[in-house]
Protein backbone atom coordinates (compact mmCIF):
# COMPACT_ATOMS: atom_id res chain seq x y z
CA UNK A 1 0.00 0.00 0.00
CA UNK A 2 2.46 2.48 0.69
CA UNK A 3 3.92 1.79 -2.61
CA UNK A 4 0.73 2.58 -4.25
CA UNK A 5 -0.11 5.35 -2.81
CA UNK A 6 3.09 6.80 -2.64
CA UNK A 7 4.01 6.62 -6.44
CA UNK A 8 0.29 7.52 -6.97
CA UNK A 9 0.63 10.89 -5.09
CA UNK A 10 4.23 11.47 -7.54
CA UNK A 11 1.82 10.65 -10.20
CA UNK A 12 -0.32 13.54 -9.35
CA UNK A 13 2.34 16.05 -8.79
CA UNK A 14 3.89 15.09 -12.54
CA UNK A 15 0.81 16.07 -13.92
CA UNK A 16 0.57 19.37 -11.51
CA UNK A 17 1.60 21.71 -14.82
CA UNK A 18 -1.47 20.42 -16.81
CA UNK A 19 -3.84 22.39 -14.39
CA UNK A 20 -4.35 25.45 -16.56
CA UNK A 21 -5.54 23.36 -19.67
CA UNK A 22 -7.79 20.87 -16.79
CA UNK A 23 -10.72 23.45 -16.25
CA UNK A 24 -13.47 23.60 -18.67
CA UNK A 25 -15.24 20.59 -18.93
CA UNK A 26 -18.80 20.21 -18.13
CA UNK A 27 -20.08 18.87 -14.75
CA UNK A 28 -21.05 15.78 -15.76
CA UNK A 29 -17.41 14.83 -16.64
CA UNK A 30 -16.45 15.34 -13.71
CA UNK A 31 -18.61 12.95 -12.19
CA UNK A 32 -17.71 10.44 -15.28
CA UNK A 33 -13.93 11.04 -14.37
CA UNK A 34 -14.28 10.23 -10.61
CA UNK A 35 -16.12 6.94 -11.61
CA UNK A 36 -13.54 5.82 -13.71
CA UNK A 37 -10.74 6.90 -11.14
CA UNK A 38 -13.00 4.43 -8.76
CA UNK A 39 -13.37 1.94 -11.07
CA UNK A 40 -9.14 1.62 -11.10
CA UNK A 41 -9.17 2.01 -7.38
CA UNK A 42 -10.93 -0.71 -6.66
CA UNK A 43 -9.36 -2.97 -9.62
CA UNK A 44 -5.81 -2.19 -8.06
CA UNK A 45 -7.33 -2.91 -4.50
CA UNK A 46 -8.76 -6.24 -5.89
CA UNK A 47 -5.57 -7.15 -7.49
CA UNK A 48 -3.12 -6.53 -4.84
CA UNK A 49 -5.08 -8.29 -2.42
CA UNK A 50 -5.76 -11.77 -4.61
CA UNK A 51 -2.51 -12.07 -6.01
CA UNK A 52 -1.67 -12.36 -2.09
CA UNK A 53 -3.49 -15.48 -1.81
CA UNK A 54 -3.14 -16.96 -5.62
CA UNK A 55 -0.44 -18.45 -7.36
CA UNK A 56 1.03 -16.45 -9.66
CA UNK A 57 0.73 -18.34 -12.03
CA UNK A 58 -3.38 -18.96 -11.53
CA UNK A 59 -3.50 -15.27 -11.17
CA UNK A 60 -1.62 -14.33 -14.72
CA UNK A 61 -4.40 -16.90 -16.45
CA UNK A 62 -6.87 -15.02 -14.76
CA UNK A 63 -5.44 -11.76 -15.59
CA UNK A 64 -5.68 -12.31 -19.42
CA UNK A 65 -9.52 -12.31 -19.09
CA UNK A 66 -8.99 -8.45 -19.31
CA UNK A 67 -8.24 -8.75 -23.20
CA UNK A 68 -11.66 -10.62 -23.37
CA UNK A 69 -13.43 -8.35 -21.87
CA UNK A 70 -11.96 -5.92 -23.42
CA UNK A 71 -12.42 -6.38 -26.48
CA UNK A 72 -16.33 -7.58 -25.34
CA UNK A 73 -16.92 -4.04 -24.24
CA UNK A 74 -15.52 -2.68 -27.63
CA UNK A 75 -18.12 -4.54 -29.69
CA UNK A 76 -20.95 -4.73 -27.82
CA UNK A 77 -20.72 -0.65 -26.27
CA UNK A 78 -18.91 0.77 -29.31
CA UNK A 79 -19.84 -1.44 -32.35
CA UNK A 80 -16.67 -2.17 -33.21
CA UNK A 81 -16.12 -5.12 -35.51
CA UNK A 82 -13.74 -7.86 -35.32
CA UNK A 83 -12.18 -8.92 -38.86
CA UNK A 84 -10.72 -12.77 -39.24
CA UNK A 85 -7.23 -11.59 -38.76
CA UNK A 86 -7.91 -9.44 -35.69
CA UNK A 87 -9.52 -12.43 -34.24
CA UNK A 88 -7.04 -14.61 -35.37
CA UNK A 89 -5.03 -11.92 -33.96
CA UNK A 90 -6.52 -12.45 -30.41
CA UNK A 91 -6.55 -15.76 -30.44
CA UNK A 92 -2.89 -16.36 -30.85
CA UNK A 93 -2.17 -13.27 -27.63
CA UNK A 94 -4.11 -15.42 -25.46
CA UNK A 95 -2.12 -18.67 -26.67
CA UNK A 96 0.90 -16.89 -26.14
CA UNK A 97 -0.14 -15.62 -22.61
CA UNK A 98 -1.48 -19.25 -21.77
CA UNK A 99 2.09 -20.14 -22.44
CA UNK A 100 3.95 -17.53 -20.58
CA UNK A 101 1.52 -18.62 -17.55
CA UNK A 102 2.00 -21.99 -17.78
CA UNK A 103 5.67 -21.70 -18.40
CA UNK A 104 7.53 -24.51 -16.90
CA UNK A 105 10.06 -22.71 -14.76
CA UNK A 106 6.98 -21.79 -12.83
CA UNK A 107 6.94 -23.71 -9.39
CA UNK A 108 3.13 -23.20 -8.58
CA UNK A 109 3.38 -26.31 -6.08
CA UNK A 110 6.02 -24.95 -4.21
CA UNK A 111 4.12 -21.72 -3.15
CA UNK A 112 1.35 -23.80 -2.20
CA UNK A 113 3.18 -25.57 0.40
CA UNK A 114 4.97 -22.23 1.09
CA UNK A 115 1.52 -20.57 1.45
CA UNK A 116 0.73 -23.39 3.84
CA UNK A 117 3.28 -23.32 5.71
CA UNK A 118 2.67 -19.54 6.46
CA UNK A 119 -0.57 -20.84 7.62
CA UNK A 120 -1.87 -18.84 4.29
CA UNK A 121 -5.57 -19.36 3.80
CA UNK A 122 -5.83 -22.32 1.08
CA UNK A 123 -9.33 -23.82 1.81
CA UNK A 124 -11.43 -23.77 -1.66
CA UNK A 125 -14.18 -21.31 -0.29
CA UNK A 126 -11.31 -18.51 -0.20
CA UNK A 127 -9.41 -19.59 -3.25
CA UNK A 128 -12.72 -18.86 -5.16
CA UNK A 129 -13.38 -15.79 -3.39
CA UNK A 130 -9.84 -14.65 -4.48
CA UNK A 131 -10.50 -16.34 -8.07
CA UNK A 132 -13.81 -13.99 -8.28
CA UNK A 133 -11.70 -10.97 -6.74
CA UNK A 134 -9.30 -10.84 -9.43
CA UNK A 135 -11.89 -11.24 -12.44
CA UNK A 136 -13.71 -8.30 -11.23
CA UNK A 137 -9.98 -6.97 -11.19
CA UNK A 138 -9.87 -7.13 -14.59
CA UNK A 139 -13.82 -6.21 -15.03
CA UNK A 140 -12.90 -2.76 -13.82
CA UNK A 141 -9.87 -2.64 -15.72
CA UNK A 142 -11.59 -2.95 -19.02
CA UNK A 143 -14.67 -1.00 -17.93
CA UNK A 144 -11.89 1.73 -17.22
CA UNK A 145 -10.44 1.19 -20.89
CA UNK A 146 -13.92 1.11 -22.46
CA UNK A 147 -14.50 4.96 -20.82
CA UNK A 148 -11.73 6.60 -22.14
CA UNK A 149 -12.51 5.98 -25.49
CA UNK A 150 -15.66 7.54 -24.49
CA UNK A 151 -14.79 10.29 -22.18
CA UNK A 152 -12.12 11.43 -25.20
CA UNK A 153 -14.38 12.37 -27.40
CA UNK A 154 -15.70 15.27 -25.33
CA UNK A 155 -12.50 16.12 -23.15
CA UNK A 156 -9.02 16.44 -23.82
CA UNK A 157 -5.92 14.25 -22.71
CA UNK A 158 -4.88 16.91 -20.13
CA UNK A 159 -8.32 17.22 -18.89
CA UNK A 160 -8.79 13.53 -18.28
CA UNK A 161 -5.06 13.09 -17.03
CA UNK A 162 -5.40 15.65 -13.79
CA UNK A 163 -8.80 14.85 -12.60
CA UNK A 164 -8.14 11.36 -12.82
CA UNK A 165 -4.84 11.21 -11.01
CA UNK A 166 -6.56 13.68 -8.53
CA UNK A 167 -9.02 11.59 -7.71
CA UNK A 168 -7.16 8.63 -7.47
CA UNK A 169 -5.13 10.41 -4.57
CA UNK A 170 -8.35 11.46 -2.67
CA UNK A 171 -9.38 7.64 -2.41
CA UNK A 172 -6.06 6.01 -1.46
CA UNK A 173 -5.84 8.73 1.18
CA UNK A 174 -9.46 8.04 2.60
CA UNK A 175 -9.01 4.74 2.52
CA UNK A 176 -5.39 4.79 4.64
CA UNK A 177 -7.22 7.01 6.76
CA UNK A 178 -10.26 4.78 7.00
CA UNK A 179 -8.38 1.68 7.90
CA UNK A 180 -6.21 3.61 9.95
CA UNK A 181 -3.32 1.87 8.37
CA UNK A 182 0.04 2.46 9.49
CA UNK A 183 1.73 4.84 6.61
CA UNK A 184 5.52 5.97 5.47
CA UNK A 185 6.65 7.93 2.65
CA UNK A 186 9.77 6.16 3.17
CA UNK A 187 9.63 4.18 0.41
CA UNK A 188 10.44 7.59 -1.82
CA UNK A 189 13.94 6.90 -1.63
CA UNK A 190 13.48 3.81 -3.76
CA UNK A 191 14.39 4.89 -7.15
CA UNK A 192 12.14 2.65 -8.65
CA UNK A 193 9.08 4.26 -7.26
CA UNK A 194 9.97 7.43 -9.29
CA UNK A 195 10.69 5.25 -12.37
CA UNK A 196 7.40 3.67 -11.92
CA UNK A 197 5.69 6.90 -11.39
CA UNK A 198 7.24 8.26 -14.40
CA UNK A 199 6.38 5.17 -16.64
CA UNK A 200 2.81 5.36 -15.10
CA UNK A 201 2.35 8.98 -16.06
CA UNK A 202 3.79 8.65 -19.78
CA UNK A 203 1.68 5.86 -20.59
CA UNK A 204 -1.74 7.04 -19.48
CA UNK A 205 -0.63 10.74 -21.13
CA UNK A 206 -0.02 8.39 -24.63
CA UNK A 207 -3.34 6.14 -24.31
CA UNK A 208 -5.40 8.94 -23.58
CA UNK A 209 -3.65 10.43 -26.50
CA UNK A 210 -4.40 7.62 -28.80
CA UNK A 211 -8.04 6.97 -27.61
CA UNK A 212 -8.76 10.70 -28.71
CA UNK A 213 -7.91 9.98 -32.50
CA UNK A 214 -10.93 8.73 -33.93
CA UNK A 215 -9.64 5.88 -35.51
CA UNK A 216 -8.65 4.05 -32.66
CA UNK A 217 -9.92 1.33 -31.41
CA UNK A 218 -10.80 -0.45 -28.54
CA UNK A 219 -10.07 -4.11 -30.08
CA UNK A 220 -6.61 -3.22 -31.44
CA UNK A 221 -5.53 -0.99 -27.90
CA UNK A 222 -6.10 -4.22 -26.24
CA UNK A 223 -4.38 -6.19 -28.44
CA UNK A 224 -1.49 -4.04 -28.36
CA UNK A 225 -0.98 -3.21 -24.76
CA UNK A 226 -0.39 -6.71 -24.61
CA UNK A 227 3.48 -5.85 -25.20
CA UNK A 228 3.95 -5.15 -22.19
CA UNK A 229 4.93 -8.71 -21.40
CA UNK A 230 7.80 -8.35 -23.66
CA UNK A 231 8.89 -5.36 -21.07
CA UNK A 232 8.79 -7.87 -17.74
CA UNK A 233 10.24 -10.86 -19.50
CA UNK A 234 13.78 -8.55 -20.72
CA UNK A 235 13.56 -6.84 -17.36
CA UNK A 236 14.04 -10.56 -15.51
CA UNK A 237 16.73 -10.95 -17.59
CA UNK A 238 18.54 -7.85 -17.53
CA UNK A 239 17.31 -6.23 -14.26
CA UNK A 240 16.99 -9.10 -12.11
CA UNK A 241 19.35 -11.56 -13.83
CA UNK A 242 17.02 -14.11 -14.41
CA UNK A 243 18.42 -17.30 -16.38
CA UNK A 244 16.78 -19.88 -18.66
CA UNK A 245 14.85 -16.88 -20.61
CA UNK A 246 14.27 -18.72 -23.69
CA UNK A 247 10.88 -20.14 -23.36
CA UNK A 248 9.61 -17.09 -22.09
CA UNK A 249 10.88 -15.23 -25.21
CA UNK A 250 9.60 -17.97 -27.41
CA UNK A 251 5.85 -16.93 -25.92
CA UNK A 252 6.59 -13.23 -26.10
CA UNK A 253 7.61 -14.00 -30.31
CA UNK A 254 3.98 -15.72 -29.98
CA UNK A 255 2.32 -12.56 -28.68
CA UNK A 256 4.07 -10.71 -30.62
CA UNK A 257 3.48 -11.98 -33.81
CA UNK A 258 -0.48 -12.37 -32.56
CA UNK A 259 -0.13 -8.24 -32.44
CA UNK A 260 0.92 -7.59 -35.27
CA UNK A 261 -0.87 -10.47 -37.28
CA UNK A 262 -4.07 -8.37 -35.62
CA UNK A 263 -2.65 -4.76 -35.74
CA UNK A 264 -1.74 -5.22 -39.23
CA UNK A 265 -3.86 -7.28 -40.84
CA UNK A 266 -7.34 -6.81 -39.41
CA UNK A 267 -9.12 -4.23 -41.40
């Protein structure tokens, strides 16, 4: 949490010299805004908390229901339409993130009995509780993604990007003070809290960006983001030193080539 909310609050002060473009907008986007800040909210607060209890590795299978609901939302809400090769597109990501899950090197059955042995809650009633906690995890996510395509065609990036980060703060802050959870900034010395901060304001600035041209879609932007698991599998190997890389990179060519076979080819 104090993670979160710390390089949430640097977040907010990145974004501090879009405040004289941020004004404008009518009241209702306001209100539109602050539901899709709470929407993310509660989809990190889901998250966090059942990737506590899940294996990892149960968790990332679960996590990939975001690019199907996703892309549900962007036909069904938007009328988009999904060409063979963008669905043959999709089909291969999720192959390629079934295989990145259920990557070998994974040792699921050793955090069990680790988990256990922590006296971790295992039983099957909380498993599924967690298992239903991280698909409404990903719910929100896409319900997030699926507003703002919407909310970008009446505000701008800069608009969306303060009030959004804004309220984000205000709810991590009433919730610490809610819980009354112990709370340190301390964790502001760790360099990679700034770099995630940075990363974190960047990419929202270029999605919002990107949702605002017309042409965009909903379909593709899922497929796409999906490259981000090209990012964590050459940061085990050059950040964290990881060995044995190969197979991983085998189902990152898969994704890959499942973006681009999309991207490119669905029209």
């Amino acid at each position: 949490m104090e993670v979160l909310v710390t390089y949430t609050v640097l977040s907010f002060i990145f974004v501090l010299p879009q405040l004289p473009q941020a004004g404008g907008m009518e009241i209702k986007f306001y209100f539109y805004i602050a539901l899709k800040s709470f929407a993310i909210f509660l989809a990190w607060m889901f998250g966090f908390r059942s990737i506590k209890y899940l294996p990892v590795s149960l968790f990332g299978i679960l996590d990939l229901s975001r690019v199907l609901f996703s892309t549900f939302s962007g036909v069904v809400f938007l009328g988009e339409t999904i060409s063979f090769m963008r669905g043959a597109g999709l089909a291969v990501v999720c192959f390629g993130l079934i295989l990145l899950k259920f990557s070998p090197e994974r040792k699921t059955l050793q955090t069990l009995k680790n988990n256990k042995s922590n006296n971790t809650p295992t039983d099957a009633k909380i498993k599924t509780f967690y298992i239903i906690l991280a698909l409404f995890s990903c719910l929100l996510n896409a319900c997030s993604g699926l507003m703002d395509k919407v909310l970008m065609k009446s505000v701008t990036s800069s608009q969306l990007q303060f009030w959004y980060m804004l309220f984000l703060v205000i709810y991590y802050l009433i919730y610490v003070l809610a819980v009354r959870q112990n709370f340190s900034f301390s964790v502001i010395k760790n360099k990679w809290v700034w770099i995630l901060a940075i990363s974190f304001v960047i990419g929202d600035k270029a999605l919002f960006i990107a949702n605002g041209m017309p042409e965009s879609k909903v379909t593709v932007m899922t497929l796409i983001k999906q490259s981000g698991s090209l990012v964590t599998i050459l940061g085990g190997k050059f950040v964290f030193k990881e060995k044995n890389i190969g197979y991983r990179l085998f189902c990152a060519a898969v994704i890959i080539a499942g973006i681009l076979l999309g991207t490119l080819g669905g029209k």
